[in-house]
PDB file of N, CA and C in Angstrom:
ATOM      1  N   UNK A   1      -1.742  15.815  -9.172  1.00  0.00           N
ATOM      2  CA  UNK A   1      -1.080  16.865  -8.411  1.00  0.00           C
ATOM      3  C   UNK A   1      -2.042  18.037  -8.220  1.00  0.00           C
ATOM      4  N   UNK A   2      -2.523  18.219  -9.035  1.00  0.00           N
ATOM      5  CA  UNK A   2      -3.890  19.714  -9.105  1.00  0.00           C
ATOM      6  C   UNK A   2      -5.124  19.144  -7.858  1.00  0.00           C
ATOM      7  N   UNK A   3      -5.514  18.197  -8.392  1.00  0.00           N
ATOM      8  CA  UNK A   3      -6.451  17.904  -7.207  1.00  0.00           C
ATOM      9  C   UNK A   3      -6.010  17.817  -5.926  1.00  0.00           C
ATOM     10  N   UNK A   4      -5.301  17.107  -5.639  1.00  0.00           N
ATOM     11  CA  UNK A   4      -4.133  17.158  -4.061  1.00  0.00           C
ATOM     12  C   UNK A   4      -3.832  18.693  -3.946  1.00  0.00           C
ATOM     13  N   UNK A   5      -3.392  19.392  -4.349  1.00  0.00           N
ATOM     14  CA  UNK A   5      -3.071  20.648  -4.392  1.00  0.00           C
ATOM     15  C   UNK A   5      -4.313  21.426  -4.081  1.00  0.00           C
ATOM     16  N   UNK A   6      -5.416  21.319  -4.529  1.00  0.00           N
ATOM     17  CA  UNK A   6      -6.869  21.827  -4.877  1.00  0.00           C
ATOM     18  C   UNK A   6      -7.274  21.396  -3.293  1.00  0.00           C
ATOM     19  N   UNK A   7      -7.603  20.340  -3.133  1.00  0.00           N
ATOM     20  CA  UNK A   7      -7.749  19.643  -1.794  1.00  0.00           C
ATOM     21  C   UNK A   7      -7.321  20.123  -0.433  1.00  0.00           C
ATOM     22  N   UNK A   8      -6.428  20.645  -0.890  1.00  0.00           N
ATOM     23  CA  UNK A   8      -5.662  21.372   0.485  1.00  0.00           C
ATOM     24  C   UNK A   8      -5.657  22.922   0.379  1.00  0.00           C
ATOM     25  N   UNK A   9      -6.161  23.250  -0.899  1.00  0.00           N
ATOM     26  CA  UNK A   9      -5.850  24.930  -0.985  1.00  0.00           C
ATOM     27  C   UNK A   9      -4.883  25.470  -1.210  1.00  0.00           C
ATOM     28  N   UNK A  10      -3.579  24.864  -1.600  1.00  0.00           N
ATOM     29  CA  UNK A  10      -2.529  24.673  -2.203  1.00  0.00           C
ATOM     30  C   UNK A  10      -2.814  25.638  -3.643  1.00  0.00           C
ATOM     31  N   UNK A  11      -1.466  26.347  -4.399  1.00  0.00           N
ATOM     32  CA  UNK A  11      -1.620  26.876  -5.322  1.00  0.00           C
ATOM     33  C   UNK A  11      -1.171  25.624  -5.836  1.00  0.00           C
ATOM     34  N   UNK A  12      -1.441  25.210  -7.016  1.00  0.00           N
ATOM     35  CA  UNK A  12      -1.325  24.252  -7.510  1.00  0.00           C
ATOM     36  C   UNK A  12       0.318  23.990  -8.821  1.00  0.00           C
ATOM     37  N   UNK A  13       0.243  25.183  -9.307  1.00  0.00           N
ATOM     38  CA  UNK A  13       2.219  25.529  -9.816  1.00  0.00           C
ATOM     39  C   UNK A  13       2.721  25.291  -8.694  1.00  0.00           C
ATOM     40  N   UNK A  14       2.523  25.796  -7.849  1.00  0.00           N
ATOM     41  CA  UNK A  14       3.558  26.097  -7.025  1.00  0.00           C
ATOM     42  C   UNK A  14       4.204  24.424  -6.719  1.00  0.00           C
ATOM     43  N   UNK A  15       2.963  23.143  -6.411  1.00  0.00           N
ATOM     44  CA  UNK A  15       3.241  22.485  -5.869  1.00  0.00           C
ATOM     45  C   UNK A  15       3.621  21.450  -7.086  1.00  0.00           C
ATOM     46  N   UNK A  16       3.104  21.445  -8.328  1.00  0.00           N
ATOM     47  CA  UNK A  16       3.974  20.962  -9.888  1.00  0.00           C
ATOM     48  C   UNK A  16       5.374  20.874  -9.821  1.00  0.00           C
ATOM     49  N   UNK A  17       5.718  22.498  -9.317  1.00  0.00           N
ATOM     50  CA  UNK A  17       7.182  23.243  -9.800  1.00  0.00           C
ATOM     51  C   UNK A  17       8.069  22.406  -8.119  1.00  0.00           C
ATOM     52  N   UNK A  18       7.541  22.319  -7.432  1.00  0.00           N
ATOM     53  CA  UNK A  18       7.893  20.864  -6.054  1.00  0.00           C
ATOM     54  C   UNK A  18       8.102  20.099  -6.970  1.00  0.00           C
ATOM     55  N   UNK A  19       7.164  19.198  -7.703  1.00  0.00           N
ATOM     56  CA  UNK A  19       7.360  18.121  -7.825  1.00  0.00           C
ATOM     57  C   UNK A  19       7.936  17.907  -9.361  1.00  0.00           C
ATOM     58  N   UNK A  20       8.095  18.538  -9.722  1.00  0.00           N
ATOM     59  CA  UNK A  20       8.917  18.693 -11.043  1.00  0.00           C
ATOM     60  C   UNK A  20      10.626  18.752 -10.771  1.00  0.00           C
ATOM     61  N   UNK A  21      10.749  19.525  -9.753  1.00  0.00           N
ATOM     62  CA  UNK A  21      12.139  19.741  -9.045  1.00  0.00           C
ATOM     63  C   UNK A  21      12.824  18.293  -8.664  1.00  0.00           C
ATOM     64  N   UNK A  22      11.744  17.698  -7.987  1.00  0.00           N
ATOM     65  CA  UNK A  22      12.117  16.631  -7.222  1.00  0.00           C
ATOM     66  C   UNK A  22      12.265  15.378  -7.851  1.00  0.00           C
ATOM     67  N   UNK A  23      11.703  15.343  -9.126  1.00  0.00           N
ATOM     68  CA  UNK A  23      11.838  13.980  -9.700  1.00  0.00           C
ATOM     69  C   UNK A  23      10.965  13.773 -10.934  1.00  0.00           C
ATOM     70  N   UNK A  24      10.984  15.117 -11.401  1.00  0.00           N
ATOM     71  CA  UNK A  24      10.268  15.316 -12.735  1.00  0.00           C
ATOM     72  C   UNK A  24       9.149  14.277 -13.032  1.00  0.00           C
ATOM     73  N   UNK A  25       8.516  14.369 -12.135  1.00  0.00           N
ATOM     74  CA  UNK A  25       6.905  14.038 -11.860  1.00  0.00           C
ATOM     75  C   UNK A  25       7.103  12.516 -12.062  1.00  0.00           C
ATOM     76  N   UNK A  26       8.390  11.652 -11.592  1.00  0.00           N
ATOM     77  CA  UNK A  26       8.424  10.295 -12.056  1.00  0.00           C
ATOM     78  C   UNK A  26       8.150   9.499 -10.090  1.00  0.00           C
ATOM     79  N   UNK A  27       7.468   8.343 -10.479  1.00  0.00           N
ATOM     80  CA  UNK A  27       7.113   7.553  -9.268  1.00  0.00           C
ATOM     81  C   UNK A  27       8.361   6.573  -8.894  1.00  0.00           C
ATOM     82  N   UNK A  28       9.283   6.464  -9.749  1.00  0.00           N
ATOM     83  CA  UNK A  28       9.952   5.162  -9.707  1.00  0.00           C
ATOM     84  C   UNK A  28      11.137   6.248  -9.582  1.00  0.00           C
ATOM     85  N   UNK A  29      11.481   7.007  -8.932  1.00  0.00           N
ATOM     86  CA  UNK A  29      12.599   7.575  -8.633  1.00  0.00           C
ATOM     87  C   UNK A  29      13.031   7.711  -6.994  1.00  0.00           C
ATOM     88  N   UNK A  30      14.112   7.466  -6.881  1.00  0.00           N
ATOM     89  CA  UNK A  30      14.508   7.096  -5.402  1.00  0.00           C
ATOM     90  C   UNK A  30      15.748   7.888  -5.245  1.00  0.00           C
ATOM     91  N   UNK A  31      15.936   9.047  -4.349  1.00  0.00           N
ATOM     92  CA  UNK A  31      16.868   9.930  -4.201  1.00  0.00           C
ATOM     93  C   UNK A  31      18.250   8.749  -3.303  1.00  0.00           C
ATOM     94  N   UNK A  32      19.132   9.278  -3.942  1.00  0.00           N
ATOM     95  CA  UNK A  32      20.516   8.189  -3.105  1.00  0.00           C
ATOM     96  C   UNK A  32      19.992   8.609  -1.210  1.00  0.00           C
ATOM     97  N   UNK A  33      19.568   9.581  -0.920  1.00  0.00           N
ATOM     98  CA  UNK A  33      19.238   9.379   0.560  1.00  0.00           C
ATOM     99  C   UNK A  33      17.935   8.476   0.961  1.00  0.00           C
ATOM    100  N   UNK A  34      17.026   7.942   0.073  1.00  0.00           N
ATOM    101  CA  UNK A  34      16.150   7.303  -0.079  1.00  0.00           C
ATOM    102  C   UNK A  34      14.547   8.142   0.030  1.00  0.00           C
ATOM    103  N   UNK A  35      14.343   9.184  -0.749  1.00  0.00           N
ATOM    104  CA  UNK A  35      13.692   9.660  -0.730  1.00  0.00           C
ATOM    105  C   UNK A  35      12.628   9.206  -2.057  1.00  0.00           C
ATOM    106  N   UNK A  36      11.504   8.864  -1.751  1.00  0.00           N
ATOM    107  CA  UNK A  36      10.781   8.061  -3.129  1.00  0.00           C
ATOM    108  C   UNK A  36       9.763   8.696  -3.636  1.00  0.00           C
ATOM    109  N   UNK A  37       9.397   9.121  -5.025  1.00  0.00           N
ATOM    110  CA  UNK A  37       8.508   9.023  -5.619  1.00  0.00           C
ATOM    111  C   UNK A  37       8.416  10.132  -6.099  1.00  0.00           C
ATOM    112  N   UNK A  38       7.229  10.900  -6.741  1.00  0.00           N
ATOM    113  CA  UNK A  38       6.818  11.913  -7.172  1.00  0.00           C
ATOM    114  C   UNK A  38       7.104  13.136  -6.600  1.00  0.00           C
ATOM    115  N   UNK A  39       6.622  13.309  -5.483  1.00  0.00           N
ATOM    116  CA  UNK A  39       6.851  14.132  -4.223  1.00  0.00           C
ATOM    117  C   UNK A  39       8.617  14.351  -3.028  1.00  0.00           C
ATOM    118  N   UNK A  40       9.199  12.883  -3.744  1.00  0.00           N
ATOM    119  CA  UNK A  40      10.460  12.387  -3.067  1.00  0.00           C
ATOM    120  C   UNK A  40      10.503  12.400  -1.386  1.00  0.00           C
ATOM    121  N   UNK A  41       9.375  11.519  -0.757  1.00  0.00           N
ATOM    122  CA  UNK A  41       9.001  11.776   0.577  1.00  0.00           C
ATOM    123  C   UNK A  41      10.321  10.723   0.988  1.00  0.00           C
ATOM    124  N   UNK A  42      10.513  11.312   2.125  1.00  0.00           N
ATOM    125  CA  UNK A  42      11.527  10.404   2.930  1.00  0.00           C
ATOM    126  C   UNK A  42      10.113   9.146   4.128  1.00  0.00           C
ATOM    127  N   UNK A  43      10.873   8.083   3.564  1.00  0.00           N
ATOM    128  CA  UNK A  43      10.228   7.202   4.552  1.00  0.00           C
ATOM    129  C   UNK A  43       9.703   7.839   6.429  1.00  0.00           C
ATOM    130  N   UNK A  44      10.540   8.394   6.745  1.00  0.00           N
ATOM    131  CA  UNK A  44      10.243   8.815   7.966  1.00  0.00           C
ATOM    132  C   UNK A  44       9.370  10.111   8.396  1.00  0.00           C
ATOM    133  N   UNK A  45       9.227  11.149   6.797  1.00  0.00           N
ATOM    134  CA  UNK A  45       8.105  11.719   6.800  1.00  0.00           C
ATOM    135  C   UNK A  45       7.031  11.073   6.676  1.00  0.00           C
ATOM    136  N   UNK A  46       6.937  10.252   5.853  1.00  0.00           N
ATOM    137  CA  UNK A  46       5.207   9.785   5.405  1.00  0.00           C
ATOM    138  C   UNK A  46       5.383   9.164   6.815  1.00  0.00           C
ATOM    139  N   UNK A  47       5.633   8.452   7.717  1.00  0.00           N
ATOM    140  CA  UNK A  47       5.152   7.933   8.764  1.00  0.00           C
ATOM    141  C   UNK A  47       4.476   9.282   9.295  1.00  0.00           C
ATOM    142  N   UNK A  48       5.581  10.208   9.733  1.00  0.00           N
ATOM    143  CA  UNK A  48       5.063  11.391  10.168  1.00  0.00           C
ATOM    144  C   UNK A  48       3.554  12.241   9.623  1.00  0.00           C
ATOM    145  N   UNK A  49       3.522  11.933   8.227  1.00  0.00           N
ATOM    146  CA  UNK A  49       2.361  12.858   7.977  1.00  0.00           C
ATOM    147  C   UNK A  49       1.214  11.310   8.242  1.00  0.00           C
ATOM    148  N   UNK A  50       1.739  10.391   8.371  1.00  0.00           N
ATOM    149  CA  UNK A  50       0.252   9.601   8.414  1.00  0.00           C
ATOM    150  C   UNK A  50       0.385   9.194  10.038  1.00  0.00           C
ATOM    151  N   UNK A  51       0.917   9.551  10.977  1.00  0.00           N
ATOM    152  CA  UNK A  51       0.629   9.628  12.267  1.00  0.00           C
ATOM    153  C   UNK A  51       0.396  10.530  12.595  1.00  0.00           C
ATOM    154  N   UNK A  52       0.584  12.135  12.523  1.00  0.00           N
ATOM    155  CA  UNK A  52       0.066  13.051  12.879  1.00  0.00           C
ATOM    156  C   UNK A  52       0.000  14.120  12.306  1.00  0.00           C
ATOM    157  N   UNK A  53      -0.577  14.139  10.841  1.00  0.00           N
ATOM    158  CA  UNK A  53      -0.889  14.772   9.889  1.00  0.00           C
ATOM    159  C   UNK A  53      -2.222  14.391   9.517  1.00  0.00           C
ATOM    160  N   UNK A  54      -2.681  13.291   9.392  1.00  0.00           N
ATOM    161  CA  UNK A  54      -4.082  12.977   9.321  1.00  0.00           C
ATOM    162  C   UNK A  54      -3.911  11.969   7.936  1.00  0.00           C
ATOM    163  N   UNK A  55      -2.709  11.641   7.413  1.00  0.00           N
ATOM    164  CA  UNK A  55      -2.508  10.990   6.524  1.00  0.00           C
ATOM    165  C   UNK A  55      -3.194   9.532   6.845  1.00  0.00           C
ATOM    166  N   UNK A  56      -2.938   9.084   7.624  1.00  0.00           N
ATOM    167  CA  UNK A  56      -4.017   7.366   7.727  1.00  0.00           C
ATOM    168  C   UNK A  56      -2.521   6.420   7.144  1.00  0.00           C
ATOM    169  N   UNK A  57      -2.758   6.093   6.254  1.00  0.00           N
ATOM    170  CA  UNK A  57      -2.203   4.822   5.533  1.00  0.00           C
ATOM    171  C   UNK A  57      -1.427   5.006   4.723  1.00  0.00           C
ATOM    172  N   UNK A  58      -1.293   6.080   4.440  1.00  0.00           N
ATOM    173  CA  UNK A  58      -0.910   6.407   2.614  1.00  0.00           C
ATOM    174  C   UNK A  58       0.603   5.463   2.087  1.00  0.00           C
ATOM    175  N   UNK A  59       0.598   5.191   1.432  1.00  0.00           N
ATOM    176  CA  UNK A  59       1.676   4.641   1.042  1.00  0.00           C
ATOM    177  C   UNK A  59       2.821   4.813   0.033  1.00  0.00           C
ATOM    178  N   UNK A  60       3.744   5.759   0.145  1.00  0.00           N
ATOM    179  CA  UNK A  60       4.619   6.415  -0.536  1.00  0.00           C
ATOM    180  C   UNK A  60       5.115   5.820  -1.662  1.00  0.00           C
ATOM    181  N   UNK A  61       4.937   4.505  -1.609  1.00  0.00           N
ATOM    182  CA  UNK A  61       5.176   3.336  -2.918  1.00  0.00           C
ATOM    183  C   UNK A  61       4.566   3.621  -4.098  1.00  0.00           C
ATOM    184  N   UNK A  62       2.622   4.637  -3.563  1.00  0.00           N
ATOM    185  CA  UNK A  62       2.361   4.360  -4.757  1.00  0.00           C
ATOM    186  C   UNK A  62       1.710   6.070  -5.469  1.00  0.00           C
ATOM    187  N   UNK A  63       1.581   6.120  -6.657  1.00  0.00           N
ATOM    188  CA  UNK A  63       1.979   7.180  -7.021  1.00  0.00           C
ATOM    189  C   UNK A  63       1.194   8.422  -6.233  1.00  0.00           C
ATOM    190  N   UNK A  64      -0.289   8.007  -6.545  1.00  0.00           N
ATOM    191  CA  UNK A  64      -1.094   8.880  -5.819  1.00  0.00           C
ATOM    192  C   UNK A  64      -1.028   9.190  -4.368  1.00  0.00           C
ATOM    193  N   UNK A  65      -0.582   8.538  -3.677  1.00  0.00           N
ATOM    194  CA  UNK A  65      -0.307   8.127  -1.977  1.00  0.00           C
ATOM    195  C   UNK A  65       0.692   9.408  -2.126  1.00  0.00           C
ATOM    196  N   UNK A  66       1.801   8.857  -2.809  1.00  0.00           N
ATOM    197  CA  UNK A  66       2.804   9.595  -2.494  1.00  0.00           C
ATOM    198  C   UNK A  66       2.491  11.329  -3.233  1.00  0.00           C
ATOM    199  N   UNK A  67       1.908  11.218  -3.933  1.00  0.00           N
ATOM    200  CA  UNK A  67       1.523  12.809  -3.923  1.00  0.00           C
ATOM    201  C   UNK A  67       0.400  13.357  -2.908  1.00  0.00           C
ATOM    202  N   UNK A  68      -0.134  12.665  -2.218  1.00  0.00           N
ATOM    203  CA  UNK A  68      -1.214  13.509  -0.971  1.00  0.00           C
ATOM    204  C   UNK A  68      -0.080  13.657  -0.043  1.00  0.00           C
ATOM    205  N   UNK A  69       1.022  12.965   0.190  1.00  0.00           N
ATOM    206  CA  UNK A  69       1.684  12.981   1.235  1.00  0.00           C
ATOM    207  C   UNK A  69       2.305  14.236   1.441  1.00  0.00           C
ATOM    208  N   UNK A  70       3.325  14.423   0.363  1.00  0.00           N
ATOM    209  CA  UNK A  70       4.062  14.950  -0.057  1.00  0.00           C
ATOM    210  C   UNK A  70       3.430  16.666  -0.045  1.00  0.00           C
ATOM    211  N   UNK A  71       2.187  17.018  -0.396  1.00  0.00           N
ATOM    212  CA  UNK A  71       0.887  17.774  -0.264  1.00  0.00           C
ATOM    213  C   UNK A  71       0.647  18.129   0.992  1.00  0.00           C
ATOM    214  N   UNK A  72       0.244  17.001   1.403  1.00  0.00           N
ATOM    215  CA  UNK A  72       0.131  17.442   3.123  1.00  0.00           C
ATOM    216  C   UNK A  72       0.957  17.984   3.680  1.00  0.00           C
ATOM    217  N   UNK A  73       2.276  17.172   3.623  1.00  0.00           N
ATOM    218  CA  UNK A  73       3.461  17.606   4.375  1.00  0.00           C
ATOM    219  C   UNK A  73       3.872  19.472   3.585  1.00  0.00           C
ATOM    220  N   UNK A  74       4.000  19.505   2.631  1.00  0.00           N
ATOM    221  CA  UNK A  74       4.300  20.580   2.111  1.00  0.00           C
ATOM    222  C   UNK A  74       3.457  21.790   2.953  1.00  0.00           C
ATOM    223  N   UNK A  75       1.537  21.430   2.764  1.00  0.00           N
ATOM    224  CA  UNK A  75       1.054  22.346   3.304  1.00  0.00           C
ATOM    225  C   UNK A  75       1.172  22.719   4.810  1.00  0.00           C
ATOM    226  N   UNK A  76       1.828  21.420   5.371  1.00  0.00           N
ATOM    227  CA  UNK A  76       2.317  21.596   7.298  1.00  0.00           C
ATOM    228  C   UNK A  76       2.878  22.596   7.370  1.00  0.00           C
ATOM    229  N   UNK A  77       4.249  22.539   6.298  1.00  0.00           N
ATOM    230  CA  UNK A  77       5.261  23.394   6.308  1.00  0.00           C
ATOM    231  C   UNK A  77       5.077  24.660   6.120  1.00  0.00           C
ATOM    232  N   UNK A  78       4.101  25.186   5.168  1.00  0.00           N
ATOM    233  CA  UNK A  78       3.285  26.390   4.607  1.00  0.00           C
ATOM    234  C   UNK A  78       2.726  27.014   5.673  1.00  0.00           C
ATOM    235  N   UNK A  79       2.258  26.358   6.983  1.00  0.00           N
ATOM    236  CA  UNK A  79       1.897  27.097   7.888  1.00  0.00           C
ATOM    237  C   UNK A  79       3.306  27.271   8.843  1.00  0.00           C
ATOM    238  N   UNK A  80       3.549  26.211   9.471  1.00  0.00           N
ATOM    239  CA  UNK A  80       4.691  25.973   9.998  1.00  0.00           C
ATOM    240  C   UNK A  80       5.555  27.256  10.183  1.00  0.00           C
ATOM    241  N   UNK A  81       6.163  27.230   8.846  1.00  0.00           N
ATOM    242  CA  UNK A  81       7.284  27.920   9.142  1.00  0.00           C
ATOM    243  C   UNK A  81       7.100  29.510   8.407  1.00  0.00           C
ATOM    244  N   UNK A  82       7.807  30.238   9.128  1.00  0.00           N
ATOM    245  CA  UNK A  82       7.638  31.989   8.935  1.00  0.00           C
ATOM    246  C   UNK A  82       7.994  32.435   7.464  1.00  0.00           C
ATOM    247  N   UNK A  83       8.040  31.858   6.940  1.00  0.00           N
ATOM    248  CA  UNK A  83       8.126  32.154   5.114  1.00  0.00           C
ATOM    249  C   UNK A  83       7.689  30.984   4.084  1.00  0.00           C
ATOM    250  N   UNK A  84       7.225  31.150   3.345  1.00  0.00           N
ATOM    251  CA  UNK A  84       7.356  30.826   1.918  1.00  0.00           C
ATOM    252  C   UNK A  84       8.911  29.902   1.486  1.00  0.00           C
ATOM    253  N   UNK A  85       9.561  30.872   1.601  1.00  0.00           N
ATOM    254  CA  UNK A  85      11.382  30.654   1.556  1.00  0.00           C
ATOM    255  C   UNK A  85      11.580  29.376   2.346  1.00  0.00           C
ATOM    256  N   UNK A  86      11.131  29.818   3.722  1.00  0.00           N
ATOM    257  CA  UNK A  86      11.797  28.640   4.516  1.00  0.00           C
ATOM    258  C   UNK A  86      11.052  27.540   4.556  1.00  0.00           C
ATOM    259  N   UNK A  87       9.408  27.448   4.164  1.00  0.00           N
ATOM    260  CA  UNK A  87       8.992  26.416   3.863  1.00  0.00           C
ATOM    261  C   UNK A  87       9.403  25.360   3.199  1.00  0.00           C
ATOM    262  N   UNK A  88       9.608  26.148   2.083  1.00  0.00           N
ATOM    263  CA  UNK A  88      10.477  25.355   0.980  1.00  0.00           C
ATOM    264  C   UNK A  88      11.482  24.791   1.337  1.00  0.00           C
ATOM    265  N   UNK A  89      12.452  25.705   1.613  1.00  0.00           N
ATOM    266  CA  UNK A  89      13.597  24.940   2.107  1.00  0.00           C
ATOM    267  C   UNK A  89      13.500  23.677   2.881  1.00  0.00           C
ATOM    268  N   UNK A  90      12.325  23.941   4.183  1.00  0.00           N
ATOM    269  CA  UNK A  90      12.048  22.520   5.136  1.00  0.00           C
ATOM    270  C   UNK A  90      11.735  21.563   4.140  1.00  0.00           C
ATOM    271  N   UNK A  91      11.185  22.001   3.370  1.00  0.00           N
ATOM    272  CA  UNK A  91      10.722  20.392   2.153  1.00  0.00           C
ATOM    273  C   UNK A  91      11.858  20.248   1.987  1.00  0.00           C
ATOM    274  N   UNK A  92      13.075  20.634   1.324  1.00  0.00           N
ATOM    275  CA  UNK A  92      14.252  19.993   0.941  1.00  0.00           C
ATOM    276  C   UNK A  92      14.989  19.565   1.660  1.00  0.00           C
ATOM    277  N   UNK A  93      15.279  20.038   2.943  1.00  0.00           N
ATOM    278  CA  UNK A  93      16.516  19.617   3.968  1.00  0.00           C
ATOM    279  C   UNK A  93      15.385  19.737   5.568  1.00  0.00           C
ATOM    280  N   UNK A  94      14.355  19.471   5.640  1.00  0.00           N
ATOM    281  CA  UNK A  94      13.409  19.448   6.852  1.00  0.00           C
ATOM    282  C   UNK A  94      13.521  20.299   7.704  1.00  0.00           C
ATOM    283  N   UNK A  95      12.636  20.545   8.679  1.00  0.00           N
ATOM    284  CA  UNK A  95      12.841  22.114   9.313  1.00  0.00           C
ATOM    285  C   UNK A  95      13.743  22.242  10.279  1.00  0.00           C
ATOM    286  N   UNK A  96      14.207  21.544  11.198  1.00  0.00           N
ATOM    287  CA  UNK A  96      15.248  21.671  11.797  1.00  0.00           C
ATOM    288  C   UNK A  96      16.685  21.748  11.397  1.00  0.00           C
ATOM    289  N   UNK A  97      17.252  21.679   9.555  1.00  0.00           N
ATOM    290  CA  UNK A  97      17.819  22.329   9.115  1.00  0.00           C
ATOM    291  C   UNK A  97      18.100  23.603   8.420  1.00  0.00           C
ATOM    292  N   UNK A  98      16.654  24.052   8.753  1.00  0.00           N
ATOM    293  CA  UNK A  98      16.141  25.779   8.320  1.00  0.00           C
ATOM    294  C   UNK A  98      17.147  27.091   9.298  1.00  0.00           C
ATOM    295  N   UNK A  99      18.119  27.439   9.148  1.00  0.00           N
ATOM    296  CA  UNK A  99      17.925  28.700  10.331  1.00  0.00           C
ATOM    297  C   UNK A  99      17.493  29.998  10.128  1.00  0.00           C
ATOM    298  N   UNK A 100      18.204  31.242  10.830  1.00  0.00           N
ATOM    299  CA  UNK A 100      17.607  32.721  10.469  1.00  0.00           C
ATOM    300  C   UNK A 100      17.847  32.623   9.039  1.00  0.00           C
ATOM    301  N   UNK A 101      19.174  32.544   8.737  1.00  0.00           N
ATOM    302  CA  UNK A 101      19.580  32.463   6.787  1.00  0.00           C
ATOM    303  C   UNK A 101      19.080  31.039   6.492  1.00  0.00           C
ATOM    304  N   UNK A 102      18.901  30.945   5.062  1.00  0.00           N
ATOM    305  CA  UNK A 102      19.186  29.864   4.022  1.00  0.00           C
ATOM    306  C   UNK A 102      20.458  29.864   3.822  1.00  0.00           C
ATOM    307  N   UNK A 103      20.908  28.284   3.885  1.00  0.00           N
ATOM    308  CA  UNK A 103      22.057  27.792   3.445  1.00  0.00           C
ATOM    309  C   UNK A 103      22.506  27.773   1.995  1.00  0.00           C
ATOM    310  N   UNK A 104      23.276  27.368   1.029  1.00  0.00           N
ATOM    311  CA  UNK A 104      23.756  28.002  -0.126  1.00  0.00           C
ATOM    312  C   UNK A 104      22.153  27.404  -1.194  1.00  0.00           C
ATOM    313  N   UNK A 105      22.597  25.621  -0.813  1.00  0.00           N
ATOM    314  CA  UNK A 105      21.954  24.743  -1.243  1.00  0.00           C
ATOM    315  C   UNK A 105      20.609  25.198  -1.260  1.00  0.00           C
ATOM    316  N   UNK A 106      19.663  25.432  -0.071  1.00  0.00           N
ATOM    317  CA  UNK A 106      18.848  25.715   0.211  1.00  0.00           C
ATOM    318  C   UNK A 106      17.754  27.187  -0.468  1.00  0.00           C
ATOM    319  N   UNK A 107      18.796  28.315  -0.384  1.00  0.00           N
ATOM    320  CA  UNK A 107      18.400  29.110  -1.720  1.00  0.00           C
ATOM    321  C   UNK A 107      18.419  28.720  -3.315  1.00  0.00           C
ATOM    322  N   UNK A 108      19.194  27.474  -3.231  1.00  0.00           N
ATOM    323  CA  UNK A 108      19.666  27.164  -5.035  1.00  0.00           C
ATOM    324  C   UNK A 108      18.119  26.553  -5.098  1.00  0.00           C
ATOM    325  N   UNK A 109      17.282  25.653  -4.080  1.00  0.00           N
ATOM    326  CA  UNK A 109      16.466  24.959  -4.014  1.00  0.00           C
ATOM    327  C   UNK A 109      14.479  25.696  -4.375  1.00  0.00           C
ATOM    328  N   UNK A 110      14.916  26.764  -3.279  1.00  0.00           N
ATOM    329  CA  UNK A 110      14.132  27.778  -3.364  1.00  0.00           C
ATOM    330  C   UNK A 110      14.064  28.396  -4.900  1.00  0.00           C
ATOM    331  N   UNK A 111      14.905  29.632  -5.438  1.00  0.00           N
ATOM    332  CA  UNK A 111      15.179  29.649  -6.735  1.00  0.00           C
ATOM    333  C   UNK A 111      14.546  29.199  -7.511  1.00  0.00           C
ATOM    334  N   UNK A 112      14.987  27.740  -7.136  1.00  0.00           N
ATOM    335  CA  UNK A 112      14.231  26.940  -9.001  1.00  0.00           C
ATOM    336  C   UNK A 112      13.375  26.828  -8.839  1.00  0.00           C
ATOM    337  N   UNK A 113      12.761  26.223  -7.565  1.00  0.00           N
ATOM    338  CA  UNK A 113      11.528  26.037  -7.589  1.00  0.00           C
ATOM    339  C   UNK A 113      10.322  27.342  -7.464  1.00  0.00           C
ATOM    340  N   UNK A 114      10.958  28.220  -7.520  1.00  0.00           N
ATOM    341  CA  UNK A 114      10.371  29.662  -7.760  1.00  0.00           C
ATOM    342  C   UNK A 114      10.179  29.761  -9.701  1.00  0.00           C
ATOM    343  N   UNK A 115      11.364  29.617  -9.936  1.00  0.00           N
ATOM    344  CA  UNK A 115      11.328  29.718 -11.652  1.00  0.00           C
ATOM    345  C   UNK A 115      11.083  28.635 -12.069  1.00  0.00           C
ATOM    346  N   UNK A 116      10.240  27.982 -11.936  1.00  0.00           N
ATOM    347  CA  UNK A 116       9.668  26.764 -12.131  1.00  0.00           C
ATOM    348  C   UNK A 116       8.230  27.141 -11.945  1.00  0.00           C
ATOM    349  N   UNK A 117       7.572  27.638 -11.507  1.00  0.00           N
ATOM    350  CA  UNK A 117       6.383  28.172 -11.257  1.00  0.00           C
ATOM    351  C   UNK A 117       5.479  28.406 -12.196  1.00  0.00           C
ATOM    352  N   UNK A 118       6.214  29.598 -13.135  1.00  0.00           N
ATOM    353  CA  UNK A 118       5.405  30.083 -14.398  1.00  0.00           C
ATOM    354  C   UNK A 118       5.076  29.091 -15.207  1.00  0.00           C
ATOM    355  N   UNK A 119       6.005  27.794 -15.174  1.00  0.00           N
ATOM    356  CA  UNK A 119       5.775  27.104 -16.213  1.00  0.00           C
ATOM    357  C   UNK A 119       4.461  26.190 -16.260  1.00  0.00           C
ATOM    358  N   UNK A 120       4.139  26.280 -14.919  1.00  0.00           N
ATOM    359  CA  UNK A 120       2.729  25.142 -14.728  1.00  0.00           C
ATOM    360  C   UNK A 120       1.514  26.276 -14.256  1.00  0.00           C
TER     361      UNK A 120
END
């Protein structure tokens, strides 16, 4: 996670306290919406970050894959969108469920993964 993080210029807590949120750094975890792995990429992102993200091949199956992905996509979002806040949020519910406010969920999401930070 540090090197992927490092790689992109990524603060590197920041992107732990992601992936700690999401599946407490486990590969073999599969969200009931089918979101997989370390990073919890949805199948239809990693296509996305490896068609026009510069991802290539990566393969969300496997652990390391799925943390560059997950990296990449995060750092899209980091530019992407007009906050920090709403970045985040797009990682959890994608950006076209972002609006002017955060939704309830969406701040609960933000939050932790804010107080989650110090710890890495």
């Amino acid at each position: 996670i540090e090197r992927e993080a490092r790689s992109r210029g990524l603060d590197s807590s920041l992107v732990k306290a992601v992936a700690w949120h999401e599946s407490g750094w486990h590969q073999d975890v599969t969200s009931e919406r089918g979101a997989v792995g370390v990073m919890q990429v949805m199948p239809g992102t990693a296509r996305y970050v490896n068609g026009y993200l510069g991802g290539g091949r990566l393969d969300l199956e496997k652990a390391r894959d799925n943390v560059r992905l997950g990296v990449i996509y995060l750092d899209h979002l980091l530019e992407a969108m007009p906050s920090r806040r709403k970045a985040l949020a797009a990682y959890l519910s994608g950006p076209g469920a972002v609006g002017r406010r955060l939704k309830g969920y969406q701040r609960d999401y933000v939050r932790t993964v804010k107080a989650l930070k110090p710890r890495f």
